[in-house]
C-alpha atoms as a PDB file:
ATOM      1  CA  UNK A   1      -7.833  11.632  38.539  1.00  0.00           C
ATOM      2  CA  UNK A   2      -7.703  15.626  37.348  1.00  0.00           C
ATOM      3  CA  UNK A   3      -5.409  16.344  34.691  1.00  0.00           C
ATOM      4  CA  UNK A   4      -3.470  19.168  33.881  1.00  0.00           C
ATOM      5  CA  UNK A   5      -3.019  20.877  30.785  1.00  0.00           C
ATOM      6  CA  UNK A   6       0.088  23.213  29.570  1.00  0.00           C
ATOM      7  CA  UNK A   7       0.191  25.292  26.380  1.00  0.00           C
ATOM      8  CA  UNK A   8       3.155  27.145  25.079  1.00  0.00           C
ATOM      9  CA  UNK A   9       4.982  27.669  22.009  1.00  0.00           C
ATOM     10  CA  UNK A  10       8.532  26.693  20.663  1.00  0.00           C
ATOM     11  CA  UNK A  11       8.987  28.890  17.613  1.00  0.00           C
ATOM     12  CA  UNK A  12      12.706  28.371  15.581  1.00  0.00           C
ATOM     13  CA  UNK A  13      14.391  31.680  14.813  1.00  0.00           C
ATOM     14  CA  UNK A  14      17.243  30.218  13.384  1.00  0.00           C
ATOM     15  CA  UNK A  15      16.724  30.497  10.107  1.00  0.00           C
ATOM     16  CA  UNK A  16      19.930  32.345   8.268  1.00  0.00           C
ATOM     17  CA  UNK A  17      18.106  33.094   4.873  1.00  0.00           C
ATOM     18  CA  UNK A  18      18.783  29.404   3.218  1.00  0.00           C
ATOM     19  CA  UNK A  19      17.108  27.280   5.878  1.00  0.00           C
ATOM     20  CA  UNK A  20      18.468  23.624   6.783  1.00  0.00           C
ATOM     21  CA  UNK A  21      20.600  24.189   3.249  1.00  0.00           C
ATOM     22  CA  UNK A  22      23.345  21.933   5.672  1.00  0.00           C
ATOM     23  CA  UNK A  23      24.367  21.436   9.370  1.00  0.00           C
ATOM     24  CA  UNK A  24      25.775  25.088   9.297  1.00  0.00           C
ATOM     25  CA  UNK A  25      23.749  26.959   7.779  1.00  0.00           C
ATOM     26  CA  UNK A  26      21.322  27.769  10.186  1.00  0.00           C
ATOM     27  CA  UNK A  27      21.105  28.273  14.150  1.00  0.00           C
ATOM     28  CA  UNK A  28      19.635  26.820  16.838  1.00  0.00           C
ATOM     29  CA  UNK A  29      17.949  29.842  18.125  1.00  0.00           C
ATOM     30  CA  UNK A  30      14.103  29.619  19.150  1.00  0.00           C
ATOM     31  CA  UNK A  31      12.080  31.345  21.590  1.00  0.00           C
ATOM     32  CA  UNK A  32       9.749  29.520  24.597  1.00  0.00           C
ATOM     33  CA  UNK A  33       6.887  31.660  25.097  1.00  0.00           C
ATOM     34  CA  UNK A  34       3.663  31.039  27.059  1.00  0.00           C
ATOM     35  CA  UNK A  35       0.579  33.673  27.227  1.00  0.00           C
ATOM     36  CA  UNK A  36       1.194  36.316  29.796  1.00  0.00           C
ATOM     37  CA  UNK A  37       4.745  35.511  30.311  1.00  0.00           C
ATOM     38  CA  UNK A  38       8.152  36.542  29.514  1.00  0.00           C
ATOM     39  CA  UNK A  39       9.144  34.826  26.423  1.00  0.00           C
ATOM     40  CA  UNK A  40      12.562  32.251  27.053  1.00  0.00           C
ATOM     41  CA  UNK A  41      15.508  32.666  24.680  1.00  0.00           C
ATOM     42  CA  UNK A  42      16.009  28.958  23.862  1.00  0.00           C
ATOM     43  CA  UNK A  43      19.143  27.069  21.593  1.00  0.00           C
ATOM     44  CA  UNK A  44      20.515  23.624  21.915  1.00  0.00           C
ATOM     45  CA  UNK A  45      23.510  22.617  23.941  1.00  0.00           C
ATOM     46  CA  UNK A  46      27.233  24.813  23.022  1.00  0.00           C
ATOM     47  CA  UNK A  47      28.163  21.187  21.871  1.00  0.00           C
ATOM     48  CA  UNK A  48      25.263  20.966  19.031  1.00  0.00           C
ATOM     49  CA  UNK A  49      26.400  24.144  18.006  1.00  0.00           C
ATOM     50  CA  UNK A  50      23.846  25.779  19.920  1.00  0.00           C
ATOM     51  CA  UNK A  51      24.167  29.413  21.956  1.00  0.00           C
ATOM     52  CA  UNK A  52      25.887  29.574  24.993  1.00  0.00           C
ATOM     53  CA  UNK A  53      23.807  32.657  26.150  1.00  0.00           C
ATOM     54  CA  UNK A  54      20.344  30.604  25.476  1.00  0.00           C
ATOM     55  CA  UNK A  55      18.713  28.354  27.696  1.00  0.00           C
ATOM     56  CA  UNK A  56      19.249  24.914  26.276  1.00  0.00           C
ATOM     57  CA  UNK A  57      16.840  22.065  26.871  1.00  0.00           C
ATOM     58  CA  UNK A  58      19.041  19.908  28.859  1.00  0.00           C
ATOM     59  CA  UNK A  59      19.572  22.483  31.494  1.00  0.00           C
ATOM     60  CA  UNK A  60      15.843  22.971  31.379  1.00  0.00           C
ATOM     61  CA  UNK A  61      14.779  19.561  32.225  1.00  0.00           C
ATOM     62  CA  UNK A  62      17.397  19.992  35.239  1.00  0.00           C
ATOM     63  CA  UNK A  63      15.859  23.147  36.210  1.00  0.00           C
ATOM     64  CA  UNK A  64      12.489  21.697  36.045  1.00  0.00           C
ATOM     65  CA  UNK A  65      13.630  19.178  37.955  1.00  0.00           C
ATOM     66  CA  UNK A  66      15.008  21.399  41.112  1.00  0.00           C
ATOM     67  CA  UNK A  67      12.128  23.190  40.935  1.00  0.00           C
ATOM     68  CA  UNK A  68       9.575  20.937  41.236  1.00  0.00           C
ATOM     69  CA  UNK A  69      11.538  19.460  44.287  1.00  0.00           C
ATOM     70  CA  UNK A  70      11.719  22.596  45.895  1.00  0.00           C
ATOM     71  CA  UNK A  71       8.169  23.387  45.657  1.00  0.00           C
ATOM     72  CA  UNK A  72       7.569  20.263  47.150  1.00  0.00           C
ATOM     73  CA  UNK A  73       9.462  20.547  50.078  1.00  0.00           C
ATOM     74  CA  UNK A  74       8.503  23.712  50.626  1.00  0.00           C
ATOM     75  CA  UNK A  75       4.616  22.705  51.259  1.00  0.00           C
ATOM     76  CA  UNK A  76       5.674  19.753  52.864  1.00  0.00           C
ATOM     77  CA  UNK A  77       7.972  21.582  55.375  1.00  0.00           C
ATOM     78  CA  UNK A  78       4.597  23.838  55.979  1.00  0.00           C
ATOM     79  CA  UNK A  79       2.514  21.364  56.322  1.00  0.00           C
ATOM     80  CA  UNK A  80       4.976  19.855  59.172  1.00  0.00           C
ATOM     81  CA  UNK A  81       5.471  23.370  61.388  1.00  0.00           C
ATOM     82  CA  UNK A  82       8.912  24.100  59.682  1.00  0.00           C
ATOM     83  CA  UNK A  83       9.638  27.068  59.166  1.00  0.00           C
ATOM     84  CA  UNK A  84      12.089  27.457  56.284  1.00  0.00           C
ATOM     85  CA  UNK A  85      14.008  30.691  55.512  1.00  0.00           C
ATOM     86  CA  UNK A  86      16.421  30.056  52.503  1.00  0.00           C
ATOM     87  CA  UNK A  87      16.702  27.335  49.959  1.00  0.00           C
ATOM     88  CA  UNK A  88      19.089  27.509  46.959  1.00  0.00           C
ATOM     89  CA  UNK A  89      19.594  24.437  44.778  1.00  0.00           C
ATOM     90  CA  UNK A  90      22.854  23.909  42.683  1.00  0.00           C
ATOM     91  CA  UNK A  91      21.426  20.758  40.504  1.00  0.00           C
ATOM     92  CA  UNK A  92      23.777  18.694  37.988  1.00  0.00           C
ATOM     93  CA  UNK A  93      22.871  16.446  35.295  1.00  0.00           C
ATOM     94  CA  UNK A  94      24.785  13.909  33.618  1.00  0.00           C
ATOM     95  CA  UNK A  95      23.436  12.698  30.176  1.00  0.00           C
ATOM     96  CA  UNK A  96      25.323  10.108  28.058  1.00  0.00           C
ATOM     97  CA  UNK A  97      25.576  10.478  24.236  1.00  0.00           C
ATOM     98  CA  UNK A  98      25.526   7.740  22.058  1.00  0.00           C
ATOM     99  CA  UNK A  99      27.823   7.369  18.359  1.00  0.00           C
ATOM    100  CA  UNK A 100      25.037   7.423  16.739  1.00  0.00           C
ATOM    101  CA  UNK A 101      24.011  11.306  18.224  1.00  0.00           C
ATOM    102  CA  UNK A 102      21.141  10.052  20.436  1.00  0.00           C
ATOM    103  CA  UNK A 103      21.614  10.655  24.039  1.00  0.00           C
ATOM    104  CA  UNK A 104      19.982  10.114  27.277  1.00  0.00           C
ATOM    105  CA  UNK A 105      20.271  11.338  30.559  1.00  0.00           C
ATOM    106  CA  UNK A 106      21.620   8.882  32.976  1.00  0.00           C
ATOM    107  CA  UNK A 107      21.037  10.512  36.367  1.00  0.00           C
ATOM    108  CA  UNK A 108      20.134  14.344  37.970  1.00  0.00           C
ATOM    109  CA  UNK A 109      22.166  15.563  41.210  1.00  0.00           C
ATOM    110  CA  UNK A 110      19.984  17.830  43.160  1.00  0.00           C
ATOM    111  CA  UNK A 111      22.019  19.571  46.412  1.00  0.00           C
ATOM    112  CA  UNK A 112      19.512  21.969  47.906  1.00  0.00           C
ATOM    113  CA  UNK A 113      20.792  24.417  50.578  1.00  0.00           C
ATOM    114  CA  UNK A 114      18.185  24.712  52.854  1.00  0.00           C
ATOM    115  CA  UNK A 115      17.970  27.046  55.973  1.00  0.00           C
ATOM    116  CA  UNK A 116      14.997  26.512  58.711  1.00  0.00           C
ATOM    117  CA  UNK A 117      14.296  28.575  61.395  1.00  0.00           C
ATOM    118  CA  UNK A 118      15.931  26.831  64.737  1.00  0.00           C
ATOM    119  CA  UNK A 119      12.925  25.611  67.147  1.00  0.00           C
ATOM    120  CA  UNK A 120      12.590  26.146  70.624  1.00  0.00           C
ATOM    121  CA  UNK A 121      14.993  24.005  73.144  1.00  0.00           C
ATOM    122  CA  UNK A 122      11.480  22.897  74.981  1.00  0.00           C
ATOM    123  CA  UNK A 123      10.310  21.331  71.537  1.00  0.00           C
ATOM    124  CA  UNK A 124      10.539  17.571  71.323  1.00  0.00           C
ATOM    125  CA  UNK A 125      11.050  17.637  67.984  1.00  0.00           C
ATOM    126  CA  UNK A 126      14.529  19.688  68.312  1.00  0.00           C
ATOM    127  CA  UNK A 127      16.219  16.746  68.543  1.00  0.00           C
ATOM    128  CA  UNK A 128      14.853  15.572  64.864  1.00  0.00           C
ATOM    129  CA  UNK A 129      14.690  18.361  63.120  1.00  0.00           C
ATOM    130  CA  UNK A 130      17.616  17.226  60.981  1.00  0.00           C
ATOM    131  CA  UNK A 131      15.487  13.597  60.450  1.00  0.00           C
ATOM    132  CA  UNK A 132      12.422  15.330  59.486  1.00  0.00           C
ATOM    133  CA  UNK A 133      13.994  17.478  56.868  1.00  0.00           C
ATOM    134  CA  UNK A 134      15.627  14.637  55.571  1.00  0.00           C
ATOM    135  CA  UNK A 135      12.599  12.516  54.931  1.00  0.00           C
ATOM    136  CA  UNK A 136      10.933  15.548  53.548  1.00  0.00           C
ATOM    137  CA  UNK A 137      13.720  15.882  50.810  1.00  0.00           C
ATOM    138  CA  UNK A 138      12.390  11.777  50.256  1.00  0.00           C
ATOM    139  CA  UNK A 139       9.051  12.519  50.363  1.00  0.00           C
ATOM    140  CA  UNK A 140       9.326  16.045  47.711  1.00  0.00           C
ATOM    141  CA  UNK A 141      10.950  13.363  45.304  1.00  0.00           C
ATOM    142  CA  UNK A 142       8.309  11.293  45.624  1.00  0.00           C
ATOM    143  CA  UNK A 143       5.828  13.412  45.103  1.00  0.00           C
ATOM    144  CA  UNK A 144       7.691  15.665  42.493  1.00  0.00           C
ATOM    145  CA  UNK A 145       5.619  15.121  39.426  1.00  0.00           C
ATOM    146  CA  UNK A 146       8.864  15.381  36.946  1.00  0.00           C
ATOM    147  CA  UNK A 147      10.557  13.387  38.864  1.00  0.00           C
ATOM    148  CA  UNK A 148       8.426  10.143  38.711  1.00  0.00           C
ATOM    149  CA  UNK A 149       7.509  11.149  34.920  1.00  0.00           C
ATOM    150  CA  UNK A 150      11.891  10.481  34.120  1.00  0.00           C
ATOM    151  CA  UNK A 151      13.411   7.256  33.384  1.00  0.00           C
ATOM    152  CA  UNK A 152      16.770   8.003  35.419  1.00  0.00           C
ATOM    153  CA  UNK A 153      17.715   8.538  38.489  1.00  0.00           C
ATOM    154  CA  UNK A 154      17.133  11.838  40.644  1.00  0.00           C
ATOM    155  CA  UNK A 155      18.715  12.069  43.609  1.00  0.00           C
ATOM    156  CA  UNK A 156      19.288  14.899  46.521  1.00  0.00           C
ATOM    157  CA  UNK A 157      22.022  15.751  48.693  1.00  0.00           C
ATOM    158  CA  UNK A 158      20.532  18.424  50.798  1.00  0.00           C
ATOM    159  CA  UNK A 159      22.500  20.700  53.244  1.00  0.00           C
ATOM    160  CA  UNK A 160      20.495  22.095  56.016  1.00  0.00           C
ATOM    161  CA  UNK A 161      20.921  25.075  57.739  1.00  0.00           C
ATOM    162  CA  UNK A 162      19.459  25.481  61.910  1.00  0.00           C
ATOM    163  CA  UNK A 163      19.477  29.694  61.841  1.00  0.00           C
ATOM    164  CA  UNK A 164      19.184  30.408  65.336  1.00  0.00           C
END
């Protein structure tokens, strides 16, 4: 078995002059960076009295989520002689906070919008084009290596697209 490593760094920039003094006193800011990339502008959730404008870590799981499904399907409709010309994802997660402030998240929602290039009338596989793509979406979650790393449900509701 290979494994695969990933380094970054999650540095707080929330610090208002007195630190954790209380809840209020500082912010949530932080910054994601990675060598050679552009650093992310990170905070928690508008609800933890985080920044709106920031990427917050919940959406980033979801994110991480959609993409690893669409890179997925992506080889996988390669790999099968399907040509795919647009894919845009619109993912939703649902996560369920507890009294005591913990939280989990229950299930992720992905809907990709995926367009394929229409094959030729003669081709037998026409007729299962929409089939195949469909059990590609099955196999990209089970292959997605976020996805079978969670402990909640992911599931897809893919639109496909025949552009002619």
């Amino acid at each position: 078995m290979r494994e695969h490593h990933y380094a970054l760094t999650v540095a707080w920039t929330g610090n208002r002059g007195v630190g954790t003094a209380d809840h209020r006193a500082y912010g949530r800011e932080h910054r994601v960076s990675a060598q050679g990339k552009p650093d992310l502008p990170g905070s928690s959730d508008p609800a933890f009295r985080g920044d709106p404008a920031r990427w917050n870590p919940e959406e980033l799981l979801v994110a991480s989520l959609a993409q690893c499904h669409m890179l997925w399907f992506l080889s996988l409709a390669a790999s099968a002689g399907i040509v795919v010309t647009g894919y845009t994802d619109r993912p939703n997660g649902t996560m369920a906070e507890e009294p005591s402030g913990a939280g989990q998240f229950t299930e992720v929602t992905l809907n990709p919008d995926v367009t394929v290039r229409g094959l030729d009338p003669r081709d037998a596989r026409g007729a299962d084009l929409l089939t195949t793509i469909e059990s590609l979406h099955e196999r990209a979650n089970e292959m997605c290596f976020i996805a079978r790393s969670v402990n909640f449900a992911v599931r897809h509701l893919p639109t496909t697209r025949i552009e002619r």
